[in-house]
PDB file of N, CA and C in Angstrom:
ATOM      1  N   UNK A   1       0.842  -1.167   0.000  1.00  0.00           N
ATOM      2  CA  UNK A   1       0.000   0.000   0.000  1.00  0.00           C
ATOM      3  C   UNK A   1       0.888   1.232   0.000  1.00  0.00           C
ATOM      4  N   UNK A   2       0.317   2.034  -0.712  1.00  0.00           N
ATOM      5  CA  UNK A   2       1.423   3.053  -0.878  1.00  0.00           C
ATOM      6  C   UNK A   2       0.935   4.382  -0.341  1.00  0.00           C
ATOM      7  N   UNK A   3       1.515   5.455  -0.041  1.00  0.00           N
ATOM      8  CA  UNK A   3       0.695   6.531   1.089  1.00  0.00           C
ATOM      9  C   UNK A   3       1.420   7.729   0.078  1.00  0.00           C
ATOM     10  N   UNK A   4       0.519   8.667   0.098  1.00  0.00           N
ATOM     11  CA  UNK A   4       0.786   9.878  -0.618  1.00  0.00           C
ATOM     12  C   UNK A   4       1.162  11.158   0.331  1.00  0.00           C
ATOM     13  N   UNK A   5       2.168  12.146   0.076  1.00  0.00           N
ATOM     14  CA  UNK A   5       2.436  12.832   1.158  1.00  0.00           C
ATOM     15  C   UNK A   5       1.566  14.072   0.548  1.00  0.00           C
ATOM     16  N   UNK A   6       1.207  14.999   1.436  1.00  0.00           N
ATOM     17  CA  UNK A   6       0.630  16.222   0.913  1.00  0.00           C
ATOM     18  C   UNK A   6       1.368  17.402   0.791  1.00  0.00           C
ATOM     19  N   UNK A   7       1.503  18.260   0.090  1.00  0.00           N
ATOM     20  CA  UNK A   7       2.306  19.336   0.659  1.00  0.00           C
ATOM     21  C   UNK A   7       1.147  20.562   0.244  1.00  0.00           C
ATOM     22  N   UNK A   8       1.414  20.883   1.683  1.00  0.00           N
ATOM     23  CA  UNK A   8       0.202  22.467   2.165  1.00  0.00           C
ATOM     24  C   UNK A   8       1.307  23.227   1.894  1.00  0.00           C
ATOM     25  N   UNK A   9       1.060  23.941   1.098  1.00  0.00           N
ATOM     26  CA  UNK A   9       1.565  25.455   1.071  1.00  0.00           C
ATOM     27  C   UNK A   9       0.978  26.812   1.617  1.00  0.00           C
ATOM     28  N   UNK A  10       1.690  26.716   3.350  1.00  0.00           N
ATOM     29  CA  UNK A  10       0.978  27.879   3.684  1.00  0.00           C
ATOM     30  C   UNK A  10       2.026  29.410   3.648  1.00  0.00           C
ATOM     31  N   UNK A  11       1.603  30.395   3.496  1.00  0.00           N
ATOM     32  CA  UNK A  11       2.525  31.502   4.241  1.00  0.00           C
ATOM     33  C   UNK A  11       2.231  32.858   4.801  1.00  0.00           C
ATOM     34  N   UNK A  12       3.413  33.197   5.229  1.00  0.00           N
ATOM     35  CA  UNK A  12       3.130  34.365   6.408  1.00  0.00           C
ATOM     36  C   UNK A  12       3.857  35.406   5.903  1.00  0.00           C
ATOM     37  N   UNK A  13       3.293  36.496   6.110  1.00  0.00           N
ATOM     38  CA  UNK A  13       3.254  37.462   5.123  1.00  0.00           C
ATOM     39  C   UNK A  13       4.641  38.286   7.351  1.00  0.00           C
ATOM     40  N   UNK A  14       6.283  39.072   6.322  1.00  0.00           N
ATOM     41  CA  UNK A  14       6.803  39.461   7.610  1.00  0.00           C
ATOM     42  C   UNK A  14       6.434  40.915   7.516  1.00  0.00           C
ATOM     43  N   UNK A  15       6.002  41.389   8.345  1.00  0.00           N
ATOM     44  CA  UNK A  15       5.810  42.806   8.629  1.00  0.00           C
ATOM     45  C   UNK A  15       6.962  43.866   9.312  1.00  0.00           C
ATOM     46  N   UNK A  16       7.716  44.623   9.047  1.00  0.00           N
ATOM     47  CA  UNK A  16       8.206  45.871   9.696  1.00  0.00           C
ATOM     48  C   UNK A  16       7.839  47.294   9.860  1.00  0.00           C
ATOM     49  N   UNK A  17       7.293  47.477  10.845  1.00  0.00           N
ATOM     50  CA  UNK A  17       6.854  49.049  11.214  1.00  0.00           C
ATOM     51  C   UNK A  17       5.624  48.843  10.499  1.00  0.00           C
ATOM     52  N   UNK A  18       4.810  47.749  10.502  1.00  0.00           N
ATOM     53  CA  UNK A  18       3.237  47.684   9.925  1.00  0.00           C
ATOM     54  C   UNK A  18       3.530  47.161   8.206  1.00  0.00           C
ATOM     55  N   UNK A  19       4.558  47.219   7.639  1.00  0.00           N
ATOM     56  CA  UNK A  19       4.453  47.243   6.467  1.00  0.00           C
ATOM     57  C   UNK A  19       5.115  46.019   5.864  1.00  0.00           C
ATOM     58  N   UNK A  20       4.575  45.408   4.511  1.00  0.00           N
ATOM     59  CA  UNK A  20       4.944  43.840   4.315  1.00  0.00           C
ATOM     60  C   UNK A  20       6.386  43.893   3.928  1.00  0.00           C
ATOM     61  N   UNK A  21       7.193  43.210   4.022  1.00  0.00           N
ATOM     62  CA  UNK A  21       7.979  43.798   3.570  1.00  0.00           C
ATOM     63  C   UNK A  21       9.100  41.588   3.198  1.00  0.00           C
ATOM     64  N   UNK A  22       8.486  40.991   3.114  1.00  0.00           N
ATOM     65  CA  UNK A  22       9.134  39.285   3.467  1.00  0.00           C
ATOM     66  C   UNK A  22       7.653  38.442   3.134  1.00  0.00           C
ATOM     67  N   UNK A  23       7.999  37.603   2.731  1.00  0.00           N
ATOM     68  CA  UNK A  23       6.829  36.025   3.309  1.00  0.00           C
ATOM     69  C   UNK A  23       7.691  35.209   3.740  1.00  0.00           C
ATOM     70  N   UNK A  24       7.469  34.266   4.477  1.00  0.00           N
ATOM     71  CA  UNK A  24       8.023  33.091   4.960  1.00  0.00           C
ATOM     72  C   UNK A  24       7.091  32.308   4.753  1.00  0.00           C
ATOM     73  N   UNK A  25       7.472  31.462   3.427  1.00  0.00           N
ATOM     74  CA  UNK A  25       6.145  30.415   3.027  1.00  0.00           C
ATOM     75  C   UNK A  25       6.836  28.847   3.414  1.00  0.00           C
ATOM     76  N   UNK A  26       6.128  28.363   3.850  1.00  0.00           N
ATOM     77  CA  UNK A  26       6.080  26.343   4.526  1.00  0.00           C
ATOM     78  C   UNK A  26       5.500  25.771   2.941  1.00  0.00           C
ATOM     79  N   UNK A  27       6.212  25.293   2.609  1.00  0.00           N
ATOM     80  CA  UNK A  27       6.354  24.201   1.377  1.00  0.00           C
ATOM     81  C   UNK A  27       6.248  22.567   2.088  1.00  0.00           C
ATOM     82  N   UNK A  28       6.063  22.198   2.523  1.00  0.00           N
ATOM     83  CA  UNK A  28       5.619  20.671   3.126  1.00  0.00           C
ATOM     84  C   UNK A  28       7.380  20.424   3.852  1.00  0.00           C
ATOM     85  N   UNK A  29       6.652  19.036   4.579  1.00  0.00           N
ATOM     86  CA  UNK A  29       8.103  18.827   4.175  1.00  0.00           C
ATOM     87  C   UNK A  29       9.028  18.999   5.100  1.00  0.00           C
ATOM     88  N   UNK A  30       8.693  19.843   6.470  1.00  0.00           N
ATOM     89  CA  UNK A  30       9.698  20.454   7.120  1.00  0.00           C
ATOM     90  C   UNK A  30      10.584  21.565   6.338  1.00  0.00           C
ATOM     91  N   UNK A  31       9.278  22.342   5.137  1.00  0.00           N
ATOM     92  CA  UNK A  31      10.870  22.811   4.372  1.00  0.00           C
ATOM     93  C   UNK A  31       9.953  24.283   4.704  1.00  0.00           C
ATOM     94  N   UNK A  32      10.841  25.627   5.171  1.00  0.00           N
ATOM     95  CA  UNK A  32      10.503  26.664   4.718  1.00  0.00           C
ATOM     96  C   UNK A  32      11.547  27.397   3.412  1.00  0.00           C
ATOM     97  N   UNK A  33      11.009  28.857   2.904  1.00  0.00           N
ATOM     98  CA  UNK A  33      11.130  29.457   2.456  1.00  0.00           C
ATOM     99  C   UNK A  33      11.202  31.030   2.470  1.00  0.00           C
ATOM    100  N   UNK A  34      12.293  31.817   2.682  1.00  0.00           N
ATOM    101  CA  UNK A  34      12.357  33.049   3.224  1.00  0.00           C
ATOM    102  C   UNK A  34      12.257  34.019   1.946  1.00  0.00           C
ATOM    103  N   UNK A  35      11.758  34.613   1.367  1.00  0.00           N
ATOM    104  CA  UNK A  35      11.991  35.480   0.567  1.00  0.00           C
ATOM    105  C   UNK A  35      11.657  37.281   0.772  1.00  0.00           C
ATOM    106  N   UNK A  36      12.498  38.152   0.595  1.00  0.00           N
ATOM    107  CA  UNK A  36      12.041  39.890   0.690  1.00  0.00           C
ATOM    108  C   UNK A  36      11.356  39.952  -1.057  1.00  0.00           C
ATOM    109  N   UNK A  37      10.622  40.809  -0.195  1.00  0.00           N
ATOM    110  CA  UNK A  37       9.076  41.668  -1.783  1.00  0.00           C
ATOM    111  C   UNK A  37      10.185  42.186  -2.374  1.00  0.00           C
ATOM    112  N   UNK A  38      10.192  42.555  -3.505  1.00  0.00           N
ATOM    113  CA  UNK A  38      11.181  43.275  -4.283  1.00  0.00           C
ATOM    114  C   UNK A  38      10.909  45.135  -4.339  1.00  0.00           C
ATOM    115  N   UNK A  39       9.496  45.590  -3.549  1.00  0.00           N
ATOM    116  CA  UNK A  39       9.694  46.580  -3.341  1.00  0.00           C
ATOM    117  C   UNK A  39      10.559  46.488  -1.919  1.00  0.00           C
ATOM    118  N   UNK A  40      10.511  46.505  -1.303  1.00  0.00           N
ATOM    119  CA  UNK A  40      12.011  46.312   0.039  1.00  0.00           C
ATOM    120  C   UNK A  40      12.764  45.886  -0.350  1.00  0.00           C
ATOM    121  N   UNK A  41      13.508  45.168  -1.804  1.00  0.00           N
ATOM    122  CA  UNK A  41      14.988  44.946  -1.780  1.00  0.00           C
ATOM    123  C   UNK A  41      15.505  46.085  -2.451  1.00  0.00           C
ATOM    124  N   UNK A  42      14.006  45.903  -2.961  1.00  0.00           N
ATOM    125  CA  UNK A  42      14.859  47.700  -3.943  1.00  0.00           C
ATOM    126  C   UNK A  42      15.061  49.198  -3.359  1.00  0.00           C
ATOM    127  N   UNK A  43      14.391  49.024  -2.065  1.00  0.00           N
ATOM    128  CA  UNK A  43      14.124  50.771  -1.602  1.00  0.00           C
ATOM    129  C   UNK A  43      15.684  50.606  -0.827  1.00  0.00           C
ATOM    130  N   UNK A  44      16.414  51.588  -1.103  1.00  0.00           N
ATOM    131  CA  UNK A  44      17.770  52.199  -0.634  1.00  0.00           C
ATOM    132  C   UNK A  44      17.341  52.605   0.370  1.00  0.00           C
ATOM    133  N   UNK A  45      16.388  53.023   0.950  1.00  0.00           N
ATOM    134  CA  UNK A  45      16.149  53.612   2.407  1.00  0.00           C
ATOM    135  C   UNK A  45      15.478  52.968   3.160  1.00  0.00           C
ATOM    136  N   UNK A  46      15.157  51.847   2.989  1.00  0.00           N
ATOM    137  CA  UNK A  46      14.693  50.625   4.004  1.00  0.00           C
ATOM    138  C   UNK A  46      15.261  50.350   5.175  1.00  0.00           C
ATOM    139  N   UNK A  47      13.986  50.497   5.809  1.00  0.00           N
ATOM    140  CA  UNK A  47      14.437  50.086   7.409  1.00  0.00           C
ATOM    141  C   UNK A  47      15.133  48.706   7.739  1.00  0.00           C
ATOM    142  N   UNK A  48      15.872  48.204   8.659  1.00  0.00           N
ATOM    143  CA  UNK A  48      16.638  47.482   8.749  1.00  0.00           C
ATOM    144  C   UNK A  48      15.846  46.284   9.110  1.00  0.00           C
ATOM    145  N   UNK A  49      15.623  45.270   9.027  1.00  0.00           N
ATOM    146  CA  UNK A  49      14.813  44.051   9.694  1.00  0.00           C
ATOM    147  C   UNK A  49      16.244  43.382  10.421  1.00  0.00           C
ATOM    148  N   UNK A  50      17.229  43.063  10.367  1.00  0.00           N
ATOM    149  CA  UNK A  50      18.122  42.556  10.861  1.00  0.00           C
ATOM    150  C   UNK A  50      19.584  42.700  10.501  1.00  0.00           C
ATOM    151  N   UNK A  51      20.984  42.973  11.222  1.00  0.00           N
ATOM    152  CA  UNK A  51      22.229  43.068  10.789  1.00  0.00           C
ATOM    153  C   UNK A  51      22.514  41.693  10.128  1.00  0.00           C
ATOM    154  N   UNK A  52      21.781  41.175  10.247  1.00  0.00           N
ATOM    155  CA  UNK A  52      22.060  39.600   9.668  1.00  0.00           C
ATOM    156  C   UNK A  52      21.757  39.031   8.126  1.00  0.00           C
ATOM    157  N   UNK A  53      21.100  39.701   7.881  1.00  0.00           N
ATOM    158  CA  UNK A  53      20.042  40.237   6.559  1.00  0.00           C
ATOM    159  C   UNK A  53      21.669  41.412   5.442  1.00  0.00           C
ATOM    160  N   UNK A  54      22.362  41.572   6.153  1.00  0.00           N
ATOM    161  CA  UNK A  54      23.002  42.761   5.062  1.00  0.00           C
ATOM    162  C   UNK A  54      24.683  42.122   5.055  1.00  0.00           C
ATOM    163  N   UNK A  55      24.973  41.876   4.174  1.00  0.00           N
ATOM    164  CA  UNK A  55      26.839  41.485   3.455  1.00  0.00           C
ATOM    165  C   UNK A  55      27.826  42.415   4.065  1.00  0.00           C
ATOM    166  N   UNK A  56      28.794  41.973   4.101  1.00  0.00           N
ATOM    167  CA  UNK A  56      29.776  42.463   4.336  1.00  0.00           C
ATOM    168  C   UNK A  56      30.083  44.317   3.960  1.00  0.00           C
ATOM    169  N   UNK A  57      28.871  44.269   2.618  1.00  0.00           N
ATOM    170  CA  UNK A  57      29.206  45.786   1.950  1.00  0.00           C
ATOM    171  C   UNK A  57      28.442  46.428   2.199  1.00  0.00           C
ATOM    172  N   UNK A  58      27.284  45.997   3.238  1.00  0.00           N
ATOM    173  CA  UNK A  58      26.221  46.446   3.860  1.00  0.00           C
ATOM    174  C   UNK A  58      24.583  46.731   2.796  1.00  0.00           C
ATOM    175  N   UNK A  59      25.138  45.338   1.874  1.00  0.00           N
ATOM    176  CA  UNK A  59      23.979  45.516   1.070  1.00  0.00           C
ATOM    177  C   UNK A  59      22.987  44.387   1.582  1.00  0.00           C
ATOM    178  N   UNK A  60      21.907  44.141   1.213  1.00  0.00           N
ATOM    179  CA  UNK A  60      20.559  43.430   1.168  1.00  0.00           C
ATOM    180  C   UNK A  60      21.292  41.727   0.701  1.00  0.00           C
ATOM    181  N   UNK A  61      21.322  41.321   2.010  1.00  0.00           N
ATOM    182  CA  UNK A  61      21.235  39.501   0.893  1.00  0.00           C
ATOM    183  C   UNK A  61      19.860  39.421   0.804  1.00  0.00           C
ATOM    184  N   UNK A  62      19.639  38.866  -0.414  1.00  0.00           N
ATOM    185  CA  UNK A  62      18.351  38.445  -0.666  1.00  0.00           C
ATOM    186  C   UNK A  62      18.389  36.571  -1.259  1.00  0.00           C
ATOM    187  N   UNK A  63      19.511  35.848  -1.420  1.00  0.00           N
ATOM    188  CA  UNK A  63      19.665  35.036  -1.676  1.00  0.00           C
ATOM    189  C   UNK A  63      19.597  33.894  -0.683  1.00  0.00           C
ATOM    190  N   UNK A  64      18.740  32.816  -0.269  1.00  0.00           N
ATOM    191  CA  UNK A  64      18.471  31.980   0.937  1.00  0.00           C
ATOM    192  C   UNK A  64      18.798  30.878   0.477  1.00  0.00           C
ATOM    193  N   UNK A  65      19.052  29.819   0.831  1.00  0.00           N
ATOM    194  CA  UNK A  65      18.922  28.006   0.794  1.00  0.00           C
ATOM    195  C   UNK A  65      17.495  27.687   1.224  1.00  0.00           C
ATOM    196  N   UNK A  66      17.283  27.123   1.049  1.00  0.00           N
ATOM    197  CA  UNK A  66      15.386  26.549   2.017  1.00  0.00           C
ATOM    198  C   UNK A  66      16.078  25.990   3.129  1.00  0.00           C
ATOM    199  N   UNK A  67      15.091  26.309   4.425  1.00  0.00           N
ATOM    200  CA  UNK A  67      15.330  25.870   5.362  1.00  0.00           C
ATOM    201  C   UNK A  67      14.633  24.060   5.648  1.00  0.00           C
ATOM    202  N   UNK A  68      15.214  23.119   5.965  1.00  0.00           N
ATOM    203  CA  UNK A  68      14.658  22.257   6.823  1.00  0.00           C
ATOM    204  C   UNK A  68      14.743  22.177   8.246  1.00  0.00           C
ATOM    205  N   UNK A  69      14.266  21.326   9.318  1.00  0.00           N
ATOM    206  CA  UNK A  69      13.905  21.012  10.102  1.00  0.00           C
ATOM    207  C   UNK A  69      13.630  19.743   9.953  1.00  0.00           C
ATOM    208  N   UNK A  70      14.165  19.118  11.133  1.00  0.00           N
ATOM    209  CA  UNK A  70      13.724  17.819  11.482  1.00  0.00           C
ATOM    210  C   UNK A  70      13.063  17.274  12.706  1.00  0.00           C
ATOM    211  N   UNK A  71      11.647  17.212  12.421  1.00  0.00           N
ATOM    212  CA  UNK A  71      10.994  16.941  13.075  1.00  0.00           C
ATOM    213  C   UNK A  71      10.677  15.877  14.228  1.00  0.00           C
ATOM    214  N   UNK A  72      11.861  14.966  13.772  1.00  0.00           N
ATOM    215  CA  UNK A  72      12.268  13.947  15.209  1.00  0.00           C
ATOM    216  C   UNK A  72      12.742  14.759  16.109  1.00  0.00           C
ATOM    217  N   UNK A  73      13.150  15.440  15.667  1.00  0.00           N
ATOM    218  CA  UNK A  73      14.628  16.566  16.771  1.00  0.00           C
ATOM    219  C   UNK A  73      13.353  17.114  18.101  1.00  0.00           C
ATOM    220  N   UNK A  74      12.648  17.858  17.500  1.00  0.00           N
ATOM    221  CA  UNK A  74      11.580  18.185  17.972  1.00  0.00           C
ATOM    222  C   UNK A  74      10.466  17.871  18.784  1.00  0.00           C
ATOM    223  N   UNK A  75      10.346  16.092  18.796  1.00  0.00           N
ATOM    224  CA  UNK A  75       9.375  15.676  19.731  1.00  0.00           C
ATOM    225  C   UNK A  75      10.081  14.985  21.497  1.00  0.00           C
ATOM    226  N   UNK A  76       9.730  15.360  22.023  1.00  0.00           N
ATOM    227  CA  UNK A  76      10.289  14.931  23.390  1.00  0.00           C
ATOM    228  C   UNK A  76      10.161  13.685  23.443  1.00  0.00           C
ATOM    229  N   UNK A  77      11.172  12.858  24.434  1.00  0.00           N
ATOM    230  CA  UNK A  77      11.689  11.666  24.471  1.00  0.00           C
ATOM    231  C   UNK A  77      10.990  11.203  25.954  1.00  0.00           C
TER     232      UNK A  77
END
């Protein structure tokens, strides 16, 4: 018998100072997905969401890996 996996694609829209500015969409899977709107990668005067978020030259990474998670890790023993 063979079992089919589903993948829900949900996501969450990230907000700074009220305004959208990211989604973080769940692709099944344990897998997310981080991406910035391209009006915030493009505005030069964008507020900062994180020092972690900007290169060495103090520009915008906008380039991610997908995140996993492993969900054994996660359930208590």
């Amino acid at each position: 018998m063979s079992s089919l996996l589903s993948n829900n694609v949900s996501t969450l829209n990230v907000l700074l100072y009220g305004e959208p500015i990211a989604t973080i969409t769940h692709v099944g899977n344990d897998r997310t997905l981080f991406a910035f709107n391209e009006a915030y990668a493009n505005d030069e005067t964008r507020p900062v969401l994180s020092l972690g978020f900007k290169d060495s030259f103090g520009g915008l990474i906008t380039q991610f890996k997908p995140t996993q998670t492993n969900s054994n890790q996660l359930k208590p023993s």
